[in-house]
Structure formats: structure tokens, C-alpha cells
PDB file of N, CA and C in Angstrom:
ATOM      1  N   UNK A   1      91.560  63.136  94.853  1.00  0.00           N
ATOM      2  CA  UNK A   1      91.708  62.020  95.763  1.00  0.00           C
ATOM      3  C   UNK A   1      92.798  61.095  95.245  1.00  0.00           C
ATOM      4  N   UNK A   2      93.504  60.813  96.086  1.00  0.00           N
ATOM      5  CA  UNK A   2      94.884  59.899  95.946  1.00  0.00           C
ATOM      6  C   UNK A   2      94.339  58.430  95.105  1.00  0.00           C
ATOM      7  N   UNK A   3      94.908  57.727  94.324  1.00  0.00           N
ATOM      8  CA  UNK A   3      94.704  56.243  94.184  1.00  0.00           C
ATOM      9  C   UNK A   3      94.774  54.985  95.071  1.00  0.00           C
ATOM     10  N   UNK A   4      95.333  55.580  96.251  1.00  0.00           N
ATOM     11  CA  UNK A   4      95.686  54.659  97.552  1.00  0.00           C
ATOM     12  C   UNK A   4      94.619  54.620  98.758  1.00  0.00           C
ATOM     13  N   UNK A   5      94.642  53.782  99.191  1.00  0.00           N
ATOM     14  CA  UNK A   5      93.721  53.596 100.816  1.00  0.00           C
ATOM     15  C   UNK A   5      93.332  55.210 101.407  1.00  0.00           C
ATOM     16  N   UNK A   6      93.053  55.546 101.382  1.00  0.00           N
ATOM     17  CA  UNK A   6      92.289  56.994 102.542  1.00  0.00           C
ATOM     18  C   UNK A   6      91.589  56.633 103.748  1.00  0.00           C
ATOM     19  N   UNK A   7      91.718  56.684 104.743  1.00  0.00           N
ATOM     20  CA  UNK A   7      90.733  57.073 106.125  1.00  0.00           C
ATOM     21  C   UNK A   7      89.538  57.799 105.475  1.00  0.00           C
ATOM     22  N   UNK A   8      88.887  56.723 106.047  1.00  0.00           N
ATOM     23  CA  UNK A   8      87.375  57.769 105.647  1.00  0.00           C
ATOM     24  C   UNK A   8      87.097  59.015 106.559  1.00  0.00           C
ATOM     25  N   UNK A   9      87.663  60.195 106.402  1.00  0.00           N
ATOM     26  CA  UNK A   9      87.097  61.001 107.583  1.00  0.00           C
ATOM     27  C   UNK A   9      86.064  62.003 107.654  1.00  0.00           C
ATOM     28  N   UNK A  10      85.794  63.143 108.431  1.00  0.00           N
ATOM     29  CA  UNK A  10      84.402  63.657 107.918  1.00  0.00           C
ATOM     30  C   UNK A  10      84.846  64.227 106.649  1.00  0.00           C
ATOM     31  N   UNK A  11      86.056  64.928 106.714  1.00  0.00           N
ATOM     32  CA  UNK A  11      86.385  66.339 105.736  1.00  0.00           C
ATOM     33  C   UNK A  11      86.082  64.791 104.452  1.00  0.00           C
ATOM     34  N   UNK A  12      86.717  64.086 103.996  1.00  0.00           N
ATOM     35  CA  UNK A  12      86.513  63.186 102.751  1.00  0.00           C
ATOM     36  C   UNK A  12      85.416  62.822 102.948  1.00  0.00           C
ATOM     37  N   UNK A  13      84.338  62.490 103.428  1.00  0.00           N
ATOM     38  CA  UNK A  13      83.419  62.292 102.845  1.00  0.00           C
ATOM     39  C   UNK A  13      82.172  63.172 102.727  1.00  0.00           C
ATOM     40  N   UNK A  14      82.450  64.737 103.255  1.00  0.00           N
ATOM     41  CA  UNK A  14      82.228  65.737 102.831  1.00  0.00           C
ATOM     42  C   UNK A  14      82.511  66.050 101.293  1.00  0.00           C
ATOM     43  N   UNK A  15      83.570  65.767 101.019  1.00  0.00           N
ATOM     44  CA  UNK A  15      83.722  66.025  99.597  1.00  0.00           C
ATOM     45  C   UNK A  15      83.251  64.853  98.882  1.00  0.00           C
ATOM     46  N   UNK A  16      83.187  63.069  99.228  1.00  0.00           N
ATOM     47  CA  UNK A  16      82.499  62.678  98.456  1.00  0.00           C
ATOM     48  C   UNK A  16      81.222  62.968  98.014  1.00  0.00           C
ATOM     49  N   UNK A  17      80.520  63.548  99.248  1.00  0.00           N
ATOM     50  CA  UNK A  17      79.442  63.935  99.444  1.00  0.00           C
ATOM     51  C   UNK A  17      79.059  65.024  97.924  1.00  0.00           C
ATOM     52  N   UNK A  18      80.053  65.591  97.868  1.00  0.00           N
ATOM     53  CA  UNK A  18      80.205  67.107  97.092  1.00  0.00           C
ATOM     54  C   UNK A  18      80.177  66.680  95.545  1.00  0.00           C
ATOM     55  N   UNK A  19      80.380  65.188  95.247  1.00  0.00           N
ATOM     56  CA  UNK A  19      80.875  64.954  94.064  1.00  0.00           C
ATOM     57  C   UNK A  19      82.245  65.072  93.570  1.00  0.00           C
ATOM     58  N   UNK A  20      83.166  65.977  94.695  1.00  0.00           N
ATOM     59  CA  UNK A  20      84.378  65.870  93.768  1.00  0.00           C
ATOM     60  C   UNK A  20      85.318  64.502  93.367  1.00  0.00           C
ATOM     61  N   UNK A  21      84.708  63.584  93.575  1.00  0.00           N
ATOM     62  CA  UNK A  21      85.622  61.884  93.783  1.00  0.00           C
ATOM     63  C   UNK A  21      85.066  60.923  92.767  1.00  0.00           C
ATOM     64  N   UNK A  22      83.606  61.225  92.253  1.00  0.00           N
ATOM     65  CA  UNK A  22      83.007  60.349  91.967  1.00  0.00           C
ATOM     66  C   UNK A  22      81.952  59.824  92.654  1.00  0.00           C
ATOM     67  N   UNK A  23      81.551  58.556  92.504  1.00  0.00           N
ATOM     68  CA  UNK A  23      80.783  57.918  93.633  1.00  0.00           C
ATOM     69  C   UNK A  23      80.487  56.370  93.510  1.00  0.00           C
ATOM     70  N   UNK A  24      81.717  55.471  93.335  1.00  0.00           N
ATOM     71  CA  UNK A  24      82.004  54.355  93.528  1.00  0.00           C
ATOM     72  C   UNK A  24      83.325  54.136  93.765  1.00  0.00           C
ATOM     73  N   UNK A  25      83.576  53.416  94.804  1.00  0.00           N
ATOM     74  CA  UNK A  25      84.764  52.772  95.418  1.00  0.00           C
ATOM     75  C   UNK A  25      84.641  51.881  95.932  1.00  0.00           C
ATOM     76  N   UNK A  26      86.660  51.762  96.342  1.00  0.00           N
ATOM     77  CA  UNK A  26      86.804  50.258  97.310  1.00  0.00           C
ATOM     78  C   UNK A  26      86.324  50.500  98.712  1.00  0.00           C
ATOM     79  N   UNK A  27      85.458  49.664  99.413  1.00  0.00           N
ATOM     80  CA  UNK A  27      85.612  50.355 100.799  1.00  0.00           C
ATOM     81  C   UNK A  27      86.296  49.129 101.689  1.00  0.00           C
ATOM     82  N   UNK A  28      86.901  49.573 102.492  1.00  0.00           N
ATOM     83  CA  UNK A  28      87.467  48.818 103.617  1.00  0.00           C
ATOM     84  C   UNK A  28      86.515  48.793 104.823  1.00  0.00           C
ATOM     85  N   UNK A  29      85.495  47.365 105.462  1.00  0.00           N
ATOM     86  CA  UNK A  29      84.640  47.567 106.505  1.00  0.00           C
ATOM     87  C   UNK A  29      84.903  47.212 107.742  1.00  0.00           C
ATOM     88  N   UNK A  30      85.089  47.539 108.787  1.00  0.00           N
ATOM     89  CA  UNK A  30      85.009  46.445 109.574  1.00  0.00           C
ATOM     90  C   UNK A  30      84.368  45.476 109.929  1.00  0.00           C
ATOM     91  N   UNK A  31      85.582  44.411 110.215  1.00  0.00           N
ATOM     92  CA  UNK A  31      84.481  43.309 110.142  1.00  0.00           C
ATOM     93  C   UNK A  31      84.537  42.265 109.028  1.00  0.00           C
ATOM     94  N   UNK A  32      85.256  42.870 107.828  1.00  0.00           N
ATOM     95  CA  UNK A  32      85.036  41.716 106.604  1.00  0.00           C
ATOM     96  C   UNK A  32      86.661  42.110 106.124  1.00  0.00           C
ATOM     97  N   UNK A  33      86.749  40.590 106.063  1.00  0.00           N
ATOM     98  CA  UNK A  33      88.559  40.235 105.559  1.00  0.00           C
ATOM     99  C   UNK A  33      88.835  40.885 103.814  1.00  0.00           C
ATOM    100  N   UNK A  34      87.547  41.089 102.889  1.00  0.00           N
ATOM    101  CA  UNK A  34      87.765  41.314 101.545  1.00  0.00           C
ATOM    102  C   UNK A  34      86.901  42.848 101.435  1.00  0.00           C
ATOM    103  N   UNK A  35      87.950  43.679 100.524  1.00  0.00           N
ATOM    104  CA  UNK A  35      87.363  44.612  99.856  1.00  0.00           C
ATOM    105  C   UNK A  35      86.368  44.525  99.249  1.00  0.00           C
ATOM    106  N   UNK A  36      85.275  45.612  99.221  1.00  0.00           N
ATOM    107  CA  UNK A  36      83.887  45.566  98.565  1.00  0.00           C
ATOM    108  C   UNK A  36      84.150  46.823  97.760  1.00  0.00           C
ATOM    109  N   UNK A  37      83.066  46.717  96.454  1.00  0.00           N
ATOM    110  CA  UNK A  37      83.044  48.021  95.925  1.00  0.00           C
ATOM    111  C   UNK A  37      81.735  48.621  95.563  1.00  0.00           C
ATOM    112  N   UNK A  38      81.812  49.823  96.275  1.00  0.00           N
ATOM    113  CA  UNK A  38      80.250  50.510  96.523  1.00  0.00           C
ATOM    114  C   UNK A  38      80.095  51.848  96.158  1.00  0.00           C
ATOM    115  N   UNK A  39      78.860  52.319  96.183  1.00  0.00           N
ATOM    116  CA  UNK A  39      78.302  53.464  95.703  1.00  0.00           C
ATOM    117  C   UNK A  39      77.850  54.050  96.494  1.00  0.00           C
ATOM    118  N   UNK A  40      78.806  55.480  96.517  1.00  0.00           N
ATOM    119  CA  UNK A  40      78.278  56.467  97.890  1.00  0.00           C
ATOM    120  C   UNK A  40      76.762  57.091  97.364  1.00  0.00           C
ATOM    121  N   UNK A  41      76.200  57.191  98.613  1.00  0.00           N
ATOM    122  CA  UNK A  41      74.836  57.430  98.643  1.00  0.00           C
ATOM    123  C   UNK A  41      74.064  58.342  99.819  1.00  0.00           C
ATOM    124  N   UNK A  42      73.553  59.421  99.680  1.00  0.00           N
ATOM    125  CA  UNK A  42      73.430  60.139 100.512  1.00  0.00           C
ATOM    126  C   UNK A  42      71.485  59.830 101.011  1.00  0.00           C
ATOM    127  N   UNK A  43      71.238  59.380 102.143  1.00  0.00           N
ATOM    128  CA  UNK A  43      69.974  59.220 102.678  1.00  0.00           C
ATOM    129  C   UNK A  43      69.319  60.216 103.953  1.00  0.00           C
ATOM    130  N   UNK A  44      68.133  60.761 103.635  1.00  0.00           N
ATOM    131  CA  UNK A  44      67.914  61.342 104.743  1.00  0.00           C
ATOM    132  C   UNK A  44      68.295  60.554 105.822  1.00  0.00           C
ATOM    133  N   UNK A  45      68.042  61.280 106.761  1.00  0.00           N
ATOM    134  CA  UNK A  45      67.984  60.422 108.050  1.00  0.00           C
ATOM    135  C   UNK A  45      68.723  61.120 109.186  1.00  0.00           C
ATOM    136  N   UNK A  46      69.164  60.619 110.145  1.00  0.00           N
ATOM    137  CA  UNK A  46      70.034  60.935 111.215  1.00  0.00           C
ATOM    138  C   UNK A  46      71.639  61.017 110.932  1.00  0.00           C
ATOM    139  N   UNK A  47      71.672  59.568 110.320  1.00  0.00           N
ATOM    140  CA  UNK A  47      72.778  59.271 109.782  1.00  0.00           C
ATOM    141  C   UNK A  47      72.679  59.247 108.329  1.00  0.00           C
ATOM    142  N   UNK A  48      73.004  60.259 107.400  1.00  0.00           N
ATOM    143  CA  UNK A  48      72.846  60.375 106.165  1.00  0.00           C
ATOM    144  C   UNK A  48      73.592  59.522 105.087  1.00  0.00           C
ATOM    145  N   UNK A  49      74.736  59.318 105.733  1.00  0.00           N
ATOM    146  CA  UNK A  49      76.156  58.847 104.840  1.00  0.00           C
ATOM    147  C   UNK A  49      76.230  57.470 104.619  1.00  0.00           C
ATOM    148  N   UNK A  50      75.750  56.735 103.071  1.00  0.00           N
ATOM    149  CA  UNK A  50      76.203  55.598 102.501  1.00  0.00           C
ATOM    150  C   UNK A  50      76.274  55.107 101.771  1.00  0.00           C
ATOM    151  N   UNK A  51      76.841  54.058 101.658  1.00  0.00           N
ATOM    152  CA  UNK A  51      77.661  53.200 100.704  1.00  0.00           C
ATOM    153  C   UNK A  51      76.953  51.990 100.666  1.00  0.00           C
ATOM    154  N   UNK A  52      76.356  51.775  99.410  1.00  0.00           N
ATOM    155  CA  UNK A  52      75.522  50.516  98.583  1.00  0.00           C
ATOM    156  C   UNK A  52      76.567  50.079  98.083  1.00  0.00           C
ATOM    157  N   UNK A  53      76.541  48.515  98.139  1.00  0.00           N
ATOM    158  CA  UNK A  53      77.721  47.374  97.735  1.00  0.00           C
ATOM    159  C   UNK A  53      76.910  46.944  96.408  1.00  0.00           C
ATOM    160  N   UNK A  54      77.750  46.455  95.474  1.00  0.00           N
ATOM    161  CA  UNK A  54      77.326  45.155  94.610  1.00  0.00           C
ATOM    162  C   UNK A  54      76.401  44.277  95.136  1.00  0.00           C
ATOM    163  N   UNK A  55      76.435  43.931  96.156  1.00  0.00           N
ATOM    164  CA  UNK A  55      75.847  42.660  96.578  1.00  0.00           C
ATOM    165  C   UNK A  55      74.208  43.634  97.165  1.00  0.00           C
ATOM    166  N   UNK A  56      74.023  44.779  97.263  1.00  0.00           N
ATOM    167  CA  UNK A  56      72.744  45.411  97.506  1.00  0.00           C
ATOM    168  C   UNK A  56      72.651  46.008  99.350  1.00  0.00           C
ATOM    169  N   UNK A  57      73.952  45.575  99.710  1.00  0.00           N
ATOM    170  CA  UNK A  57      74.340  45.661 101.321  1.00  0.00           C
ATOM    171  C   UNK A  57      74.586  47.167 101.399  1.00  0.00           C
ATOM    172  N   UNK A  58      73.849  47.979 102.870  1.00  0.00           N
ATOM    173  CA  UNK A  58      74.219  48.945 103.089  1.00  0.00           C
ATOM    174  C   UNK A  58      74.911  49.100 104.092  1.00  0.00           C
ATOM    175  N   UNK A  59      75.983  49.806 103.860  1.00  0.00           N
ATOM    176  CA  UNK A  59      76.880  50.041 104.813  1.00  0.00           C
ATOM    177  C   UNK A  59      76.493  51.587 105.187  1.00  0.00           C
ATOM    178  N   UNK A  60      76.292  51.785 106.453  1.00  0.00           N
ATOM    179  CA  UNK A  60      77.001  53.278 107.161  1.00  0.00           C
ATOM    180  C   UNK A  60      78.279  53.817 106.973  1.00  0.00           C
ATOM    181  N   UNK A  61      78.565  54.943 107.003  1.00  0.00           N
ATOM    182  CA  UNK A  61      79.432  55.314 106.849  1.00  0.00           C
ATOM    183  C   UNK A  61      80.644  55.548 108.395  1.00  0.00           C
ATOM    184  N   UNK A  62      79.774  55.443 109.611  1.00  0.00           N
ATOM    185  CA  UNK A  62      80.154  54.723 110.154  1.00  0.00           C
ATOM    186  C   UNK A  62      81.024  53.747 110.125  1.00  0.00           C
ATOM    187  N   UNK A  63      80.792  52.824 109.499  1.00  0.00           N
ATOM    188  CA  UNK A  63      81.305  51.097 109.412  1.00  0.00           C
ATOM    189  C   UNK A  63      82.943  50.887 108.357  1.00  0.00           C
ATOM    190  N   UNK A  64      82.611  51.888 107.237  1.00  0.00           N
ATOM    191  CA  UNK A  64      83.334  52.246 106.818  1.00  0.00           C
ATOM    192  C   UNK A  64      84.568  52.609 106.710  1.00  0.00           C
ATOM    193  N   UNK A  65      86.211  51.965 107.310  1.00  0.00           N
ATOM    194  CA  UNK A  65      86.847  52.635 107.943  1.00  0.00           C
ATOM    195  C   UNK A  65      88.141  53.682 106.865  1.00  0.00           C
ATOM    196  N   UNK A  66      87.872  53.223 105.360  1.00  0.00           N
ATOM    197  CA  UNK A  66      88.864  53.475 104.130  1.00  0.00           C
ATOM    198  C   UNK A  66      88.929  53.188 102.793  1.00  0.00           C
ATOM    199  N   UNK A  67      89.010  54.067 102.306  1.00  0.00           N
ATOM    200  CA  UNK A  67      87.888  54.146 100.597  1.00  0.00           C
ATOM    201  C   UNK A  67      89.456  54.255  99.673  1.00  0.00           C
ATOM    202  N   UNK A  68      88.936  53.868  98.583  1.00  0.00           N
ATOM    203  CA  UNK A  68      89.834  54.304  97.624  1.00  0.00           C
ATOM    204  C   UNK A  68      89.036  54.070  95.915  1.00  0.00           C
ATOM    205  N   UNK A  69      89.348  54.934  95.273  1.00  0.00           N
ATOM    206  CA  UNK A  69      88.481  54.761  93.859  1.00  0.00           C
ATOM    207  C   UNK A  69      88.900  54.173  93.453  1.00  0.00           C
ATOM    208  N   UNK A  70      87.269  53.621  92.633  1.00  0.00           N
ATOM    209  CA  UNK A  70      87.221  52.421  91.975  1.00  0.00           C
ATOM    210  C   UNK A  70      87.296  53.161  90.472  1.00  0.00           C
ATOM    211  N   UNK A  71      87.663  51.776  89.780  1.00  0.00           N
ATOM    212  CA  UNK A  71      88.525  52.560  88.424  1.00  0.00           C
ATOM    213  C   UNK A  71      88.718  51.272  87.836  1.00  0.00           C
ATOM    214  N   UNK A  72      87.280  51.131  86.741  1.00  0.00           N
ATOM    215  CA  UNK A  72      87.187  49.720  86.688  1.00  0.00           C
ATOM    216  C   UNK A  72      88.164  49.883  85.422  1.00  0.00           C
ATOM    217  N   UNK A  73      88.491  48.433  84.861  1.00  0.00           N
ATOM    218  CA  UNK A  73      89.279  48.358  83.767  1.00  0.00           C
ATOM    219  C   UNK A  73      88.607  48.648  82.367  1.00  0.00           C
ATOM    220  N   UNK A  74      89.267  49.267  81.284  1.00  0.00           N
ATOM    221  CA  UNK A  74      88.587  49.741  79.723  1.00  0.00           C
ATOM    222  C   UNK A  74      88.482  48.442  79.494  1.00  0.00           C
ATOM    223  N   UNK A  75      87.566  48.306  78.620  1.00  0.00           N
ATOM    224  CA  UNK A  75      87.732  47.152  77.188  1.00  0.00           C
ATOM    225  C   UNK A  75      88.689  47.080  76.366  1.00  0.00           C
ATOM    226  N   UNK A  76      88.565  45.793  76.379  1.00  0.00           N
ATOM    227  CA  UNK A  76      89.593  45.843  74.969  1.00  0.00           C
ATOM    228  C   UNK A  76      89.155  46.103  73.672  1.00  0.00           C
TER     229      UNK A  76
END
């Protein structure tokens, strides 16, 4: 996965799904002017696909419109 903005689409989040990405990023929502950074999360259901924020907020994947990994900074 690129370091830049991505469209969340099915094929990518098929593979987040898969593990190959990790499973925390930036997500872009609609609806909110600031980047959040969340933890993909797979739930039964109808709609299986999501993303838990810092703040404990679930987003659909739906809502979701563009991810990019998160890649927090080392220590010094």
C-alpha cells in the first residue's frame, strides 16, 4: 500500500481485510474537516467492515471515503 491518500475501495479493503496493510490508519470521513486515526476491524453483521477511532467512534466502512497508513513516529 502506497504512503499517500487511497480511495477506500472494495478490492483495498479486501486486502485490509487480509492483513496485508496492517490495521491502523488515517481515515478520511465524510463529514469531518480533520483526519482520524483508526483500527480496521472486521464485525459480523450485514455490514462487516470497520474502523474504531481513538476517540472509541465507529465508523462504517461505508463512511469512510480514503485511508492511508498510519506510521506513528520511533522514539528517541
Amino acid at each position: 500500500m502506497s504512503t499517500k491518500w487511497q480511495p477506500l475501495t472494495t478490492a483495498l479493503l479486501l486486502q485490509i481485510e487480509s492483513g496485508n496493510h496492517g490495521n491502523m490508519f488515517w481515515l478520511a470521513v465524510r463529514g469531518m474537516k480533520a483526519a482520524s486515526v483508526g483500527r480496521y476491524e472486521w464485525c459480523q453483521g450485514r455490514n462487516p467492515h470497520h474502523f474504531i477511532c481513538e476517540s472509541g467512534h465507529l465508523f462504517g466502512a461505508t463512511e469512510v471515503t480514503h485511508v492511508m497508513p498510519y506510521n506513528p513516529p520511533e522514539l528517541p
